[in-house]
N, C-alpha and C. Protein backbone atom coordinates (compact mmCIF):
# COMPACT_ATOMS: atom_id res chain seq x y z
N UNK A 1 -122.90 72.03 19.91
CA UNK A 1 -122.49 73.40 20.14
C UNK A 1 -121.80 73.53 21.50
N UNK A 2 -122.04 72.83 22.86
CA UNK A 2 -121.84 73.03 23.66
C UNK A 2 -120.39 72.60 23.44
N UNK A 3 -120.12 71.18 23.04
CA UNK A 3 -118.96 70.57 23.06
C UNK A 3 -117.71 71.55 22.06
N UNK A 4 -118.51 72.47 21.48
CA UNK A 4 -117.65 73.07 20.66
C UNK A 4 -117.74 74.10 21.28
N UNK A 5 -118.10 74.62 22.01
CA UNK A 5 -117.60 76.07 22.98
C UNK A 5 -116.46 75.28 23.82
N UNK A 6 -116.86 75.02 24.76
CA UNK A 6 -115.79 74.36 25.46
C UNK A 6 -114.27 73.88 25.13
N UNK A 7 -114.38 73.21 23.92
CA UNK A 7 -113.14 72.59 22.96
C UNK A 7 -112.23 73.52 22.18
N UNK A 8 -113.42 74.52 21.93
CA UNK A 8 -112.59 75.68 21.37
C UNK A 8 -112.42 76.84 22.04
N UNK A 9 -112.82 76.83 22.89
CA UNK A 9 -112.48 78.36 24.24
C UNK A 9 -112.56 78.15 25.14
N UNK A 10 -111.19 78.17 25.87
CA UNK A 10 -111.02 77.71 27.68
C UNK A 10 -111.76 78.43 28.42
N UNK A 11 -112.71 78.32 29.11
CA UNK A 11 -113.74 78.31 29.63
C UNK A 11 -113.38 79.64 30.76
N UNK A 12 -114.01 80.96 30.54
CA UNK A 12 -113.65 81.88 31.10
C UNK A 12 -112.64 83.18 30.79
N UNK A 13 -112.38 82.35 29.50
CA UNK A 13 -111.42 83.61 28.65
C UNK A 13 -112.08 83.87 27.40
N UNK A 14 -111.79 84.98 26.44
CA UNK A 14 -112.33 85.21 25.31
C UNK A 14 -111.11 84.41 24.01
N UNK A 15 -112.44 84.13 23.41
CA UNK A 15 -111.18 83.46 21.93
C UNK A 15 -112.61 83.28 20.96
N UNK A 16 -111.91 83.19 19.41
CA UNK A 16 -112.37 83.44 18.71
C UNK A 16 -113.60 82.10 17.79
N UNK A 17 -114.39 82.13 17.27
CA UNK A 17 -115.03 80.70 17.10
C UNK A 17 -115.80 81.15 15.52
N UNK A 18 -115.73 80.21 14.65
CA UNK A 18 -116.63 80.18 13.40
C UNK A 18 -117.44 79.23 13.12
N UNK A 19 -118.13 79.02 11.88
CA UNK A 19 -118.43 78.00 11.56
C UNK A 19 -117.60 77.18 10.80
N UNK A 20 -116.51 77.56 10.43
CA UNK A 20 -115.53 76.94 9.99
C UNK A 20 -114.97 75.77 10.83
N UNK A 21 -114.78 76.36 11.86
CA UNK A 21 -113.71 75.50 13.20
C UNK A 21 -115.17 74.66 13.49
N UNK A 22 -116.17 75.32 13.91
CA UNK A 22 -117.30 74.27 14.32
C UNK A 22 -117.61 73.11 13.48
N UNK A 23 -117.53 72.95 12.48
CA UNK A 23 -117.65 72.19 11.18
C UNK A 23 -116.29 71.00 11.08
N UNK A 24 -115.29 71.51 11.39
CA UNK A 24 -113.68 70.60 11.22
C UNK A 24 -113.90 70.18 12.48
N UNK A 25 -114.17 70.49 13.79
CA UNK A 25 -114.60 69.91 14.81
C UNK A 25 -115.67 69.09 15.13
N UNK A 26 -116.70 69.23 14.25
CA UNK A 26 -117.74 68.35 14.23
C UNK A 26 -116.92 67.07 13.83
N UNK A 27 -116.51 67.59 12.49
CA UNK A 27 -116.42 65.97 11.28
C UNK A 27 -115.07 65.61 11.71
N UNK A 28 -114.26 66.12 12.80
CA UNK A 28 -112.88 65.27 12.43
C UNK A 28 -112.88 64.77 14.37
N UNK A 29 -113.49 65.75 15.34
CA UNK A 29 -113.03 64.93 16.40
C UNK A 29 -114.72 64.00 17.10
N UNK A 30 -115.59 64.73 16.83
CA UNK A 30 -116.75 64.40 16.83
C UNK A 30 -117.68 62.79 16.38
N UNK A 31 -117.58 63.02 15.14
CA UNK A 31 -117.95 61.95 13.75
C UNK A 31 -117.06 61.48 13.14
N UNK A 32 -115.37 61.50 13.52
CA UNK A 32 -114.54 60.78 12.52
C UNK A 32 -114.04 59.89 14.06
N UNK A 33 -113.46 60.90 14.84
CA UNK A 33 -112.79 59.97 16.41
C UNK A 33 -113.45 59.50 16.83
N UNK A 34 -114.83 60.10 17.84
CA UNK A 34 -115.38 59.41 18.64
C UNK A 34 -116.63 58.85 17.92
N UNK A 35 -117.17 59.24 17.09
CA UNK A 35 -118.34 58.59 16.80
C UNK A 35 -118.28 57.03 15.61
N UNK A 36 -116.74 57.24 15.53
CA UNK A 36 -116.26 56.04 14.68
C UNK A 36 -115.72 54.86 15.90
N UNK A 37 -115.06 55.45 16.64
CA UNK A 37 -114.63 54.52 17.89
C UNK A 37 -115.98 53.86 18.10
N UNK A 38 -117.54 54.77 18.50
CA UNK A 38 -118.47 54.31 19.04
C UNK A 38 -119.06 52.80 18.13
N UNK A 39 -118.76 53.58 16.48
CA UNK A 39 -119.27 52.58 15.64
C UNK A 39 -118.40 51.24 15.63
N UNK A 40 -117.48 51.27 15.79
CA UNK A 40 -116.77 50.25 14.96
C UNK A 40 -117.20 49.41 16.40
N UNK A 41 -116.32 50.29 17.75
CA UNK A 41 -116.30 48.74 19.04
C UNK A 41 -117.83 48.03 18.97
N UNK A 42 -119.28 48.87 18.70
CA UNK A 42 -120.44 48.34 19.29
C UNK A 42 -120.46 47.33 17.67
N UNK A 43 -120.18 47.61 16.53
CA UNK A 43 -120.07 46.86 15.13
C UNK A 43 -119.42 45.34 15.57
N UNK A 44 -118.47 45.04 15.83
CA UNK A 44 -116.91 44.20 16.38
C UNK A 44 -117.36 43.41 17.46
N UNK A 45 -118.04 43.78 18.09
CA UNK A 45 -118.87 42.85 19.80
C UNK A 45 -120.14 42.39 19.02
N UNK A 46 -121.10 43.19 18.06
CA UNK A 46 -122.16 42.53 17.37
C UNK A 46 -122.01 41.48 16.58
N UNK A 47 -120.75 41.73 15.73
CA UNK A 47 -120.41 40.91 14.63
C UNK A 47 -119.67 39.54 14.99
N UNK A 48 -118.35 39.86 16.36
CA UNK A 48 -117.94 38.88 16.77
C UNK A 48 -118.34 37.83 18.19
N UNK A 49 -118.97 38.51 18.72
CA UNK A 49 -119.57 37.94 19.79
C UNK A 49 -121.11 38.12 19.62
N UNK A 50 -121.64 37.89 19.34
CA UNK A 50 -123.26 38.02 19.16
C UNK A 50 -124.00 39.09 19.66
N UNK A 51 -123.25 40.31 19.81
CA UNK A 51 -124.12 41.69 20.58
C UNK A 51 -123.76 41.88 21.77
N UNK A 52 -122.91 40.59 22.73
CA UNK A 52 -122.69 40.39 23.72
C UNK A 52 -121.18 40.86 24.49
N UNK A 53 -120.76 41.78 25.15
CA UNK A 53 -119.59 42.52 25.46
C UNK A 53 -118.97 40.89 26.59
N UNK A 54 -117.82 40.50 26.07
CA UNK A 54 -117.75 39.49 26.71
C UNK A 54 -117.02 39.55 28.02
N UNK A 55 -117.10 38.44 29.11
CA UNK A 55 -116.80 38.42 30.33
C UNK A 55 -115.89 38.35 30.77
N UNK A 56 -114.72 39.24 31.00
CA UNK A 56 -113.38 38.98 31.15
C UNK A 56 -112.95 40.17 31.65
N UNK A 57 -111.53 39.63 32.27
CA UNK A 57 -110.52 41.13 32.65
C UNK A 57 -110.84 41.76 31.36
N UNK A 58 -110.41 43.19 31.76
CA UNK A 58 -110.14 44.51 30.71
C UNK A 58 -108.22 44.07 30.51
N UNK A 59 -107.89 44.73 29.80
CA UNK A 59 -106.46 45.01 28.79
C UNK A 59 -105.99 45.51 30.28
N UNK A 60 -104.76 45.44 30.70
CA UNK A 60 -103.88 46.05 31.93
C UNK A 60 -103.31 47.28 31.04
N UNK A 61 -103.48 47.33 29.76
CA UNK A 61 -102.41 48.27 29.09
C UNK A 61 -103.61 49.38 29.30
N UNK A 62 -104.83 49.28 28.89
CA UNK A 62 -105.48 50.37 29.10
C UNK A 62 -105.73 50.48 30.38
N UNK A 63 -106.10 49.62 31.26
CA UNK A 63 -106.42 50.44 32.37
C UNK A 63 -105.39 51.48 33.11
N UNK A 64 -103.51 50.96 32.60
CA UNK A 64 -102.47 51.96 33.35
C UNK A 64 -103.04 53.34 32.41
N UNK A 65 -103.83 53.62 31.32
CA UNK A 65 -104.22 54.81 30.68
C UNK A 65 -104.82 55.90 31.05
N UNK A 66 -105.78 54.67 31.93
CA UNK A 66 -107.18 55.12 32.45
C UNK A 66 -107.28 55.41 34.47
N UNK A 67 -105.90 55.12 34.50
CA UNK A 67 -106.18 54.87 35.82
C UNK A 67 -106.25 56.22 36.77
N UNK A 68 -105.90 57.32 36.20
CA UNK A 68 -105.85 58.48 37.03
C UNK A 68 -106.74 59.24 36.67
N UNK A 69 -107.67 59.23 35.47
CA UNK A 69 -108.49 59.82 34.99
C UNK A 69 -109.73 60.50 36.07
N UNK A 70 -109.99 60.27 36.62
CA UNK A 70 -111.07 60.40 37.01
C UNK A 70 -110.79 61.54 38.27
N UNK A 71 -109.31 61.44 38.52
CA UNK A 71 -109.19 62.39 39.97
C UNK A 71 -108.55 63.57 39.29
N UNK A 72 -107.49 63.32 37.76
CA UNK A 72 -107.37 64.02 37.13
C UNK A 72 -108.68 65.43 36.75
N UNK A 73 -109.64 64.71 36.38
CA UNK A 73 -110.61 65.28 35.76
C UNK A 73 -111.53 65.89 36.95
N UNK A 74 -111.27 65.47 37.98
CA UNK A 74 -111.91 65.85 39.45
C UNK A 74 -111.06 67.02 39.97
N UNK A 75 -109.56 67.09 40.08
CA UNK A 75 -108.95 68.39 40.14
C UNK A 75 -108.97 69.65 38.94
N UNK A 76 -109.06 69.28 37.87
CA UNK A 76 -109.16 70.63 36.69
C UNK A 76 -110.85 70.90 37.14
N UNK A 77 -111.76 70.24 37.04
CA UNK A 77 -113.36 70.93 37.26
C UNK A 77 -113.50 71.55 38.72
N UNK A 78 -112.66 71.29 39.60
CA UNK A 78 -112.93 71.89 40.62
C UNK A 78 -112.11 73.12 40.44
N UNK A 79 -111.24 73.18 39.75
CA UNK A 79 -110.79 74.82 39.64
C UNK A 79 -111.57 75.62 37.72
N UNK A 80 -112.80 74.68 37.56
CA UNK A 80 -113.52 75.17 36.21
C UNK A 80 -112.70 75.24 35.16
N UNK A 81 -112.01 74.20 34.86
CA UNK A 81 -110.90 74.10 33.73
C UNK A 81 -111.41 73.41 33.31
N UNK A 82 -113.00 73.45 32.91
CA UNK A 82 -113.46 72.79 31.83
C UNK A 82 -112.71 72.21 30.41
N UNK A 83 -112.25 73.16 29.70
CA UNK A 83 -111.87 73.10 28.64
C UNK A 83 -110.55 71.69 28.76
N UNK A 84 -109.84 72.20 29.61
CA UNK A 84 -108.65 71.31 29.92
C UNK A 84 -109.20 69.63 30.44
N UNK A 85 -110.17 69.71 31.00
CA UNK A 85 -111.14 68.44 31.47
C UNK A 85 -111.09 68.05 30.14
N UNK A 86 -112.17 68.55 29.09
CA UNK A 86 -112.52 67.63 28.15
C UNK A 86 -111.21 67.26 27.30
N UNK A 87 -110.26 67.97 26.95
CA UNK A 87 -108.63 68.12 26.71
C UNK A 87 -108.77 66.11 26.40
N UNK A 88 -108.39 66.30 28.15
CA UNK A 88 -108.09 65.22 29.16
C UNK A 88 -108.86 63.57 28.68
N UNK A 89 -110.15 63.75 28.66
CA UNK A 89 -110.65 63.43 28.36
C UNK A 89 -110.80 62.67 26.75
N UNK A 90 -110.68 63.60 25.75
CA UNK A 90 -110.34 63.61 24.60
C UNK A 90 -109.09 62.42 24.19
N UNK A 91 -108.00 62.77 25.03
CA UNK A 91 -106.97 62.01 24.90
C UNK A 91 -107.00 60.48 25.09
N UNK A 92 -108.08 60.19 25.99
CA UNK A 92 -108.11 58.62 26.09
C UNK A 92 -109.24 58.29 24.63
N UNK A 93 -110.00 59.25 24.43
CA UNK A 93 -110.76 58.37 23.05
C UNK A 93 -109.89 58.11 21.84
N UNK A 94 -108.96 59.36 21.62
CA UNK A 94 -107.68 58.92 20.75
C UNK A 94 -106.73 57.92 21.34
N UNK A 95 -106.76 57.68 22.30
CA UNK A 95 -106.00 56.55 22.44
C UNK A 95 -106.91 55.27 22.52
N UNK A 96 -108.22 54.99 22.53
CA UNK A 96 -108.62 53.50 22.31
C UNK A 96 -108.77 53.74 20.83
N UNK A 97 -108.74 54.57 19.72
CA UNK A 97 -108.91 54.65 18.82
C UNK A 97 -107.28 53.86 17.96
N UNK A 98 -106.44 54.11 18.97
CA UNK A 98 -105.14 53.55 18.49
C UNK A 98 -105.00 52.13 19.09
N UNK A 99 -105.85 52.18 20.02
CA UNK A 99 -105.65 50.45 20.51
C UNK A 99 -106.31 49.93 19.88
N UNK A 100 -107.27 49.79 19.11
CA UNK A 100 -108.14 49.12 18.19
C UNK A 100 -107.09 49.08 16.85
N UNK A 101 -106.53 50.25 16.37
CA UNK A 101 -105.41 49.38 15.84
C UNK A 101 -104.13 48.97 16.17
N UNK A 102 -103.94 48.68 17.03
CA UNK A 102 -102.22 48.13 17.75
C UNK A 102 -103.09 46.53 17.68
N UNK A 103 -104.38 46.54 18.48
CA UNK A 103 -104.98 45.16 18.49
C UNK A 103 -105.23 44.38 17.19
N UNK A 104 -105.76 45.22 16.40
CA UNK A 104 -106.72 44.46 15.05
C UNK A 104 -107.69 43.57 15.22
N UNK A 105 -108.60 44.07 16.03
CA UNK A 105 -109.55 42.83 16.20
C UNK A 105 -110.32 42.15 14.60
N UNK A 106 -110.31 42.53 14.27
CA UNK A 106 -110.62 42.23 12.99
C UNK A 106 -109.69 40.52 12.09
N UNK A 107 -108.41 41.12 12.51
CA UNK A 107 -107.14 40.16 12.69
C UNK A 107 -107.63 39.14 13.55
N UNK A 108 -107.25 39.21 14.99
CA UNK A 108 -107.79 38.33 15.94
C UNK A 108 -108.87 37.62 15.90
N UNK A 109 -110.15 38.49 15.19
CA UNK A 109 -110.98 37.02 14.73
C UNK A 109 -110.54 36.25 13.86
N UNK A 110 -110.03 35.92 13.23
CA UNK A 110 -109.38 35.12 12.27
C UNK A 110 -109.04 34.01 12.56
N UNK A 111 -108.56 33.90 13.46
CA UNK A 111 -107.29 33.15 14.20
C UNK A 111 -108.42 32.47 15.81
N UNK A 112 -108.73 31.24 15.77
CA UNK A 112 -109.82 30.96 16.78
C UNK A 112 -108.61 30.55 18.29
N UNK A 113 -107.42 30.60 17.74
CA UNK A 113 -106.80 30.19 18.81
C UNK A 113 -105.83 31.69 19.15
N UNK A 114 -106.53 32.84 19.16
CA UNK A 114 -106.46 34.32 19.66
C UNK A 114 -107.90 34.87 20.10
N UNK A 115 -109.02 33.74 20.34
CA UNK A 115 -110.01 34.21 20.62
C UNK A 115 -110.55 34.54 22.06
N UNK A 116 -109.27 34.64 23.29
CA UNK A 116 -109.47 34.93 24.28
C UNK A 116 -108.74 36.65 24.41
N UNK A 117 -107.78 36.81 23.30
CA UNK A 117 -107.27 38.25 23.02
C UNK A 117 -108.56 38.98 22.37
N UNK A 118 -109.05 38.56 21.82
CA UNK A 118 -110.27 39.03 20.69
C UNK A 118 -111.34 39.57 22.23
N UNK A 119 -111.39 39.00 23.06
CA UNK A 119 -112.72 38.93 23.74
C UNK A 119 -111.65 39.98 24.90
N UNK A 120 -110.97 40.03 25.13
CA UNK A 120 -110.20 41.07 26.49
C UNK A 120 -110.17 42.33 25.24
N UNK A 121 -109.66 42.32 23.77
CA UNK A 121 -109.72 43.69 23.30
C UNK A 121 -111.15 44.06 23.49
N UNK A 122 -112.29 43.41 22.93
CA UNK A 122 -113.67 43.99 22.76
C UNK A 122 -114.31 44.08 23.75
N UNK A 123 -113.98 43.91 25.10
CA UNK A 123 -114.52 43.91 26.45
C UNK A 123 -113.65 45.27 26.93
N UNK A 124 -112.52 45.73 26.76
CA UNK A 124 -111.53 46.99 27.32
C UNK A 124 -112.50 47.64 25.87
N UNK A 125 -112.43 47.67 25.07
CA UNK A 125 -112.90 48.85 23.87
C UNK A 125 -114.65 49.52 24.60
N UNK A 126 -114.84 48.23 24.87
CA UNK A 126 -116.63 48.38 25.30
C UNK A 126 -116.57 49.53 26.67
N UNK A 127 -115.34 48.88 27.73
CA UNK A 127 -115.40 49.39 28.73
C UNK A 127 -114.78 51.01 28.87
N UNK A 128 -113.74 51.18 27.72
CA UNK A 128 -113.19 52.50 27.39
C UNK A 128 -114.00 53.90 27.06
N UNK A 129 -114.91 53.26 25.82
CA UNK A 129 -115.85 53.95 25.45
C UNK A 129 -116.70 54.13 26.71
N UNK A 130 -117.27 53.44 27.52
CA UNK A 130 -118.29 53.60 28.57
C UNK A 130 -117.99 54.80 29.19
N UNK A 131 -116.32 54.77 29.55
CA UNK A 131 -115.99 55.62 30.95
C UNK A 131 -116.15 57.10 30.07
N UNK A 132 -115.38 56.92 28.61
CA UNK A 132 -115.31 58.06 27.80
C UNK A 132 -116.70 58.98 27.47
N UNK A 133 -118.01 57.91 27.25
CA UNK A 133 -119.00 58.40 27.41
C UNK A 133 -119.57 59.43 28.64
N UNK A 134 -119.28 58.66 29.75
CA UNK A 134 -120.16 59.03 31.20
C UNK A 134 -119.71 60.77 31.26
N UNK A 135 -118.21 60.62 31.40
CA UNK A 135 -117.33 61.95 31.47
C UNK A 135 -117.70 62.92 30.12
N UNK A 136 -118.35 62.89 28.94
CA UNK A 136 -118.38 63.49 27.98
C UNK A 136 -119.95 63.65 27.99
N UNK A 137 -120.31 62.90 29.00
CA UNK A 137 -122.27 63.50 29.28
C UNK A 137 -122.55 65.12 29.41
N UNK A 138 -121.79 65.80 30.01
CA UNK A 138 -121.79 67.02 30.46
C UNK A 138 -121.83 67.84 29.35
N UNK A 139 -120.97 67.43 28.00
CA UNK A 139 -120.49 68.21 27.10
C UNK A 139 -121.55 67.53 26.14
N UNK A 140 -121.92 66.26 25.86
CA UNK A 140 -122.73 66.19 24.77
C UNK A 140 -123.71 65.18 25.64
N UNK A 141 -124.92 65.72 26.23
CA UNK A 141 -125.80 64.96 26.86
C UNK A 141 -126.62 64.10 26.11
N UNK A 142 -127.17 64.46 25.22
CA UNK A 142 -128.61 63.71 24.35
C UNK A 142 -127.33 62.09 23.94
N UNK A 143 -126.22 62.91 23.17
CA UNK A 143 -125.37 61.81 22.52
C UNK A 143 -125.24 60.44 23.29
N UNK A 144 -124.25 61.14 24.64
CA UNK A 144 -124.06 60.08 26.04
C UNK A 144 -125.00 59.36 26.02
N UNK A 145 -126.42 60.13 26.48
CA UNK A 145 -127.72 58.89 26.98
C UNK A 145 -127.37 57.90 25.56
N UNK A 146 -127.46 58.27 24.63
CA UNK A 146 -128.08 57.35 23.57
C UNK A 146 -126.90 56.22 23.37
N UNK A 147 -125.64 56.65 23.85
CA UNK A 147 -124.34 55.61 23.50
C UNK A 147 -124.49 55.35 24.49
N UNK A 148 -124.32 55.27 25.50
CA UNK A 148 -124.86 54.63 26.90
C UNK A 148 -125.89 53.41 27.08
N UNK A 149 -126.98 54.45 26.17
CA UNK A 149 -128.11 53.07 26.47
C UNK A 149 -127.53 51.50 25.20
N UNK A 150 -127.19 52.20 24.57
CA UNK A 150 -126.47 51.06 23.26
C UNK A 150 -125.37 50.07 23.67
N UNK A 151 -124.62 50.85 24.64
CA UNK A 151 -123.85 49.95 25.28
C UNK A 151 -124.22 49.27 26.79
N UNK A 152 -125.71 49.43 26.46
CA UNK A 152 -126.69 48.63 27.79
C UNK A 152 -126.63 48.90 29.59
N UNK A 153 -126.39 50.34 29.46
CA UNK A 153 -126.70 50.83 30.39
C UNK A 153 -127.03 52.59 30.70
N UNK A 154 -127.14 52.74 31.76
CA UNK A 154 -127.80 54.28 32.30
C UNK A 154 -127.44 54.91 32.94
N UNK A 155 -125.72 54.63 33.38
CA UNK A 155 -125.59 55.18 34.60
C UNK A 155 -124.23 56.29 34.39
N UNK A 156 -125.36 57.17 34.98
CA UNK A 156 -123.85 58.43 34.41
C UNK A 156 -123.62 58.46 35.73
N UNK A 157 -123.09 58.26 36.67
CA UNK A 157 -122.96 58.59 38.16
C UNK A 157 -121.34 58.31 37.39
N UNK A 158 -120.25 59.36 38.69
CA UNK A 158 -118.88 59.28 38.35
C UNK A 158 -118.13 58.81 38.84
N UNK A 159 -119.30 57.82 39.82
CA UNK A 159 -118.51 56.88 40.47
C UNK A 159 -118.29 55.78 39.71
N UNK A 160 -118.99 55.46 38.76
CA UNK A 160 -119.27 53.95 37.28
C UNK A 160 -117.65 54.96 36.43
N UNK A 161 -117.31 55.63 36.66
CA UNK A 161 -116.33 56.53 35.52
C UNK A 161 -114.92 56.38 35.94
N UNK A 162 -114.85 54.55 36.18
CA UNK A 162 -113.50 54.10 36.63
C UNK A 162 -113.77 52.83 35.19
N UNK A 163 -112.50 53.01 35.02
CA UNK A 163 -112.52 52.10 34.13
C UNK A 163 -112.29 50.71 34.32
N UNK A 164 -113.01 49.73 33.96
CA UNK A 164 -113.14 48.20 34.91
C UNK A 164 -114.53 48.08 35.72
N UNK A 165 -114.87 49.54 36.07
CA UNK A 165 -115.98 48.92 36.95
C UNK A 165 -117.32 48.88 36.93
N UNK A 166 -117.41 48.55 35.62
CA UNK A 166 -118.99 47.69 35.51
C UNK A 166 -118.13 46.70 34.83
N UNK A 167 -118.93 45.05 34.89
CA UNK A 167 -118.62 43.98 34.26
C UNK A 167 -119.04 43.77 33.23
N UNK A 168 -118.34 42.63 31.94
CA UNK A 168 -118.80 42.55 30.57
C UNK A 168 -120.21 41.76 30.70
N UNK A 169 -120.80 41.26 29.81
CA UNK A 169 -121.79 40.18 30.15
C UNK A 169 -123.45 41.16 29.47
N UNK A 170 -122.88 42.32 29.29
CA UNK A 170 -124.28 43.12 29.02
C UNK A 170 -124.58 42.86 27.61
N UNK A 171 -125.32 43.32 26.68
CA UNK A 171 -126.09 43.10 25.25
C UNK A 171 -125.89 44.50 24.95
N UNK A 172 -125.35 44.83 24.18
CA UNK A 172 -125.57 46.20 22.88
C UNK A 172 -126.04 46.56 22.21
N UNK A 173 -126.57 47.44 21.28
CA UNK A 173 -127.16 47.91 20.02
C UNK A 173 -126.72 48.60 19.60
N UNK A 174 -127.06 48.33 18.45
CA UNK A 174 -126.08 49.25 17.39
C UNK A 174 -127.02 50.99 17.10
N UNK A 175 -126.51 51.53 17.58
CA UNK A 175 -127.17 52.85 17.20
C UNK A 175 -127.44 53.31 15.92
N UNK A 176 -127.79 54.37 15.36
CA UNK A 176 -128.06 55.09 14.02
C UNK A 176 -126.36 56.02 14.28
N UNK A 177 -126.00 56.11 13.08
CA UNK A 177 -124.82 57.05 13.11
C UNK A 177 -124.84 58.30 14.72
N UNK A 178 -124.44 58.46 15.22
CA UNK A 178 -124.24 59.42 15.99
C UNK A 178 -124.10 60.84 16.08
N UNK A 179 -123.47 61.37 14.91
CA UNK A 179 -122.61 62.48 14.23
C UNK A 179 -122.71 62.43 12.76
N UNK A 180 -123.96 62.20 12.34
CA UNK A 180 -124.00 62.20 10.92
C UNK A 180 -123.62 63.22 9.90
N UNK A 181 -122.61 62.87 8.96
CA UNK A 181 -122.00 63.72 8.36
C UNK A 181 -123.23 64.78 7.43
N UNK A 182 -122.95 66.31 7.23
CA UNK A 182 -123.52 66.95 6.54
C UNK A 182 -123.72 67.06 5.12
N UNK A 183 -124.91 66.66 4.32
CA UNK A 183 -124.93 66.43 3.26
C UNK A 183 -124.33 67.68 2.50
């Protein structure tokens, strides 16, 4: 609910909200974008690396994505442009959602002599989601902790909310759906 006030009304003005929009917002940016991003990268590091987010540079392509994020998102909250924050925000989970397919890791395992591309995509996917998490604590707290702890750590501080800066090498778990669709 919170994430859907915010997403759907810029924070300080009046606009209109249903259960309609709350519902297409649940299942399409919620449980189809991010909670599928969450599934598939922590699925893809379990399946292809043994649970294990492997040890390597991140992608240079994502980090030029990621690289202003954080001061970005540090100037709109200091003038309470919440709404425009999570905006902001939003935009990099649709975009590792498209780097997972520009990459195909799925592809790349295949092929044992692409298995150092395989291990820089699933180490930038691991590390994308992280930063995407920490910054989206505010808006969906219970969620964050729990994708957080799955991707083997605790630290919402916004100083960890650079992308690159925790190292691969940690262990994952696979969570229970996140955003489970409504029967």
């Amino acid at each position: 609910l919170r994430y859907y006030c915010f997403r759907e009304v810029s924070f300080g003005h009046d606009g209109g909200v249903s259960t309609i929009t709350f519902g297409e917002r649940y299942e399409t940016e919620l449980a189809n974008e991010y909670g599928n991003l969450a599934s598939r990268t922590l699925s893809m590091i379990d399946r292809y690396r043994a649970a294990v987010v492997p040890e390597v540079d991140t992608d240079p392509v994502l980090e030029e994505d990621f690289a202003t994020l954080r001061e970005e998102l540090e100037r709109l909250l200091d003038r309470a442009e919440l709404t425009q924050a999570l905006d902001r925000i939003w935009q990099r989970v649709r975009r590792l959602n498209r780097y997972v397919e520009e990459r195909a890791p799925w592809q790349l395992a295949k092929d044992d002599a692409k298995a150092a591309e395989l291990d820089q995509t699933l180490r930038s996917l691991a590390e994308g989601l992280r930063v995407v998490t920490v910054l989206l604590a505010p808006y969906i707290p219970e969620t964050a902790d729990k994708l957080l702890r799955a991707l083997g750590t605790d630290d919402l501080s916004l100083d960890g909310a650079v992308f690159g800066a925790r190292p691969g090498g940690s262990r994952i778990e696979k969570p229970p759906p996140l955003f489970p669709k409504p029967q």
